[in-house]
C-alpha atoms as a PDB file:
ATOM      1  CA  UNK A   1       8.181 -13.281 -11.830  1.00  0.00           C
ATOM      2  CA  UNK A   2       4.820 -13.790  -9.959  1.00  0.00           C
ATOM      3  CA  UNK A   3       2.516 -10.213 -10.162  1.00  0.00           C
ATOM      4  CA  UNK A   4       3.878  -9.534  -6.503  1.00  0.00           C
ATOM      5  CA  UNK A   5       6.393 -11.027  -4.045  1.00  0.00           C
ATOM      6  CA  UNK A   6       7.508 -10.348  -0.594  1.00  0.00           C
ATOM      7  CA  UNK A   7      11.424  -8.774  -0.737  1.00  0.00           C
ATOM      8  CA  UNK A   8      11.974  -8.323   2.998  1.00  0.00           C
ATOM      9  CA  UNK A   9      10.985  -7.568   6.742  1.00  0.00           C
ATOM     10  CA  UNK A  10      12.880  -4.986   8.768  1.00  0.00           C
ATOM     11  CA  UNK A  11      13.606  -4.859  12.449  1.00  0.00           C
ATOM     12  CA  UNK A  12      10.235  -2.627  12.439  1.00  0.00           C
ATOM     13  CA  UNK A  13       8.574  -5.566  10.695  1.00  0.00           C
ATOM     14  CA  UNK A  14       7.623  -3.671   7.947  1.00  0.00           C
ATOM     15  CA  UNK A  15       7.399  -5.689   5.020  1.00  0.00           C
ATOM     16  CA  UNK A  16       8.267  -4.800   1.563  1.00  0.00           C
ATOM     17  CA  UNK A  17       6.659  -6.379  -1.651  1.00  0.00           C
ATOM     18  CA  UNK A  18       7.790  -5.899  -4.921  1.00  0.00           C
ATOM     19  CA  UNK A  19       5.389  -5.853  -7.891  1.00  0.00           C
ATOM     20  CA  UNK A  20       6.559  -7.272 -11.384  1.00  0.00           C
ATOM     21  CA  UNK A  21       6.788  -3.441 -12.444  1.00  0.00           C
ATOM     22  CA  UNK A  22       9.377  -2.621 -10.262  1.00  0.00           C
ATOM     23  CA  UNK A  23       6.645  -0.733  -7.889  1.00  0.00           C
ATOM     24  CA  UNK A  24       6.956  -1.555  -3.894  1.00  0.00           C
ATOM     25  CA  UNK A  25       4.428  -1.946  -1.525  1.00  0.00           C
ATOM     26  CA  UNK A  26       5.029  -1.393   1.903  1.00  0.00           C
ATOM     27  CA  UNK A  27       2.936  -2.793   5.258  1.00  0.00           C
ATOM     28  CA  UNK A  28       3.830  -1.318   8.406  1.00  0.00           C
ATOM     29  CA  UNK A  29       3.142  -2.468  11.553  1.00  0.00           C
ATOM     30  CA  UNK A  30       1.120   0.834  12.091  1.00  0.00           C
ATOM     31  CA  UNK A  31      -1.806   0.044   9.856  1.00  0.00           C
ATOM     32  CA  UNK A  32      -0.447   2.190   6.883  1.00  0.00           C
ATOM     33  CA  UNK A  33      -0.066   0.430   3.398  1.00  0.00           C
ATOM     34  CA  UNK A  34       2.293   2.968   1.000  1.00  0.00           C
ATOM     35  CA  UNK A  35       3.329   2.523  -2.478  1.00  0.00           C
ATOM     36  CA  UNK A  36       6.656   3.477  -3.942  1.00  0.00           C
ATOM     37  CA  UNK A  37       7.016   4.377  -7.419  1.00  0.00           C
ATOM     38  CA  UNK A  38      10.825   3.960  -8.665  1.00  0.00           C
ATOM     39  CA  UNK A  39      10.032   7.218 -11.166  1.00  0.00           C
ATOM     40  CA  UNK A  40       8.889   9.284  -8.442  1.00  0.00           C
ATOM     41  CA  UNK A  41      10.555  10.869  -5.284  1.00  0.00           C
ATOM     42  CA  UNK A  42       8.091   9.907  -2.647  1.00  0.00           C
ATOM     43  CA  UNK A  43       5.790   7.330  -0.845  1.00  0.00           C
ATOM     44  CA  UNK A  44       1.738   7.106  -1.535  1.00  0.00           C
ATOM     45  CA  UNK A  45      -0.589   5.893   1.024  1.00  0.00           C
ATOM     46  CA  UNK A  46      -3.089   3.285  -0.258  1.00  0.00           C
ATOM     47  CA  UNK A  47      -5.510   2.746   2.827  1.00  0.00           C
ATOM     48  CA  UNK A  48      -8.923   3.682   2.277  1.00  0.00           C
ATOM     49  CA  UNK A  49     -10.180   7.353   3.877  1.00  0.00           C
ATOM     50  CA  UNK A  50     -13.246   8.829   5.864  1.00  0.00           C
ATOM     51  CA  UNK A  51     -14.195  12.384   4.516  1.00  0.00           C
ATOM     52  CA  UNK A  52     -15.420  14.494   7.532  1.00  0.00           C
ATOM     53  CA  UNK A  53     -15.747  18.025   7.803  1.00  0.00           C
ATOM     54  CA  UNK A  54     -13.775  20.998   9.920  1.00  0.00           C
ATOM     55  CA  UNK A  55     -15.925  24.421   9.627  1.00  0.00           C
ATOM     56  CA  UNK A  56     -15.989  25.119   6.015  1.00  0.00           C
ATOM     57  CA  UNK A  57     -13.173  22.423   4.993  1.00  0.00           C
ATOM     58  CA  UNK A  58     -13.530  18.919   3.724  1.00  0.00           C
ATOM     59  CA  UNK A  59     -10.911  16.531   6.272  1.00  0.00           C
ATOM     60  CA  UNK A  60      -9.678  13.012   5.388  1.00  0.00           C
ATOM     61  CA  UNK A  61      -8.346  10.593   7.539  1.00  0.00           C
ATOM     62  CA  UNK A  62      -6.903   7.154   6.604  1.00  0.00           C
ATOM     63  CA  UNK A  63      -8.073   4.026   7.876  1.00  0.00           C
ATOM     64  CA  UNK A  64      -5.805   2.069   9.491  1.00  0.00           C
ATOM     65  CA  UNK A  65      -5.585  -1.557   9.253  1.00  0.00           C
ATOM     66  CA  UNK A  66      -3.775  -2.733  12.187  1.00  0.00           C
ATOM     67  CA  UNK A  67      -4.270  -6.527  11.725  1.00  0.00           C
ATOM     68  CA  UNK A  68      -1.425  -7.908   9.317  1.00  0.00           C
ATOM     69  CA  UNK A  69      -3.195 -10.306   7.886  1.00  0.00           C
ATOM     70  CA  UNK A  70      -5.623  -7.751   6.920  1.00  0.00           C
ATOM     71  CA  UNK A  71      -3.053  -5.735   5.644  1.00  0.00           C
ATOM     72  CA  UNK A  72      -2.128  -8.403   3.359  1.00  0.00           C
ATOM     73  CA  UNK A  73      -5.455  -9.098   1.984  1.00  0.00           C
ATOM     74  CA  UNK A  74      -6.050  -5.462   1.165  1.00  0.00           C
ATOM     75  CA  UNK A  75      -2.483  -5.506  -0.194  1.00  0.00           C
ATOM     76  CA  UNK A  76      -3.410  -8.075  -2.180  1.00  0.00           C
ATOM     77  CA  UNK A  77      -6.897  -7.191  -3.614  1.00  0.00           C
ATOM     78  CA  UNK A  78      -5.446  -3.920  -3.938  1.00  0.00           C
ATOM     79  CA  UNK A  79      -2.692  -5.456  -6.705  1.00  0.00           C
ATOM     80  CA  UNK A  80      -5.794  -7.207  -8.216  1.00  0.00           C
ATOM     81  CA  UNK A  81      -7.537  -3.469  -8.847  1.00  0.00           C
ATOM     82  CA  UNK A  82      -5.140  -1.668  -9.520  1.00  0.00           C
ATOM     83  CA  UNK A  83      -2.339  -3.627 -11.293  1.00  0.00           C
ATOM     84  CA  UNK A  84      -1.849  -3.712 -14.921  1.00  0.00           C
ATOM     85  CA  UNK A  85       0.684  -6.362 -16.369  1.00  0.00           C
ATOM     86  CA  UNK A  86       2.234  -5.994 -19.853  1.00  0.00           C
ATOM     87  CA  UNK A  87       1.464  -8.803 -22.371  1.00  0.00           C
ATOM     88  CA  UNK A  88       2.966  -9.280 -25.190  1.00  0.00           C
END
């Protein structure tokens, strides 16, 4: 299996990639990129953020990236970072 591969497209065109170690990355048509982790019970946004400030507390907002082939560039050079394949 390649490090990452494209699994399906819903009626909301999100697509759905699977990485090699059973993770799933998601790109919706929003701008939001997510990560799925089959041992854990909930969704992780991967986009980049902008710390600002609110009174006393630190804010963060995600950046969205509403372009999909941007998406899938950052999809993909995010897998390059952040992905770590067995070898045996």
């Amino acid at each position: 299996m390649n490090t990452m591969q494209l699994i399906s497209i819903n009626d909301k065109k999100t697509a759905t990639f699977l990485l090699a170690d059973g993770r799933k990355i998601k790109s919706y048509q929003s701008g939001y990129v997510r990560i799925e982790d089959p041992r854990l019970d909930r969704l992780y946004q991967i986009n980049k953020t902008i710390r600002g400030r609110d009174g006393k507390w630190y804010t963060y907002k995600r950046i969205l990236i509403p372009n999909e082939l941007e998406r899938l560039e950052y999809i993909i050079n995010w897998v390059k970072r952040n992905y770590k394949q067995n070898t045996k």
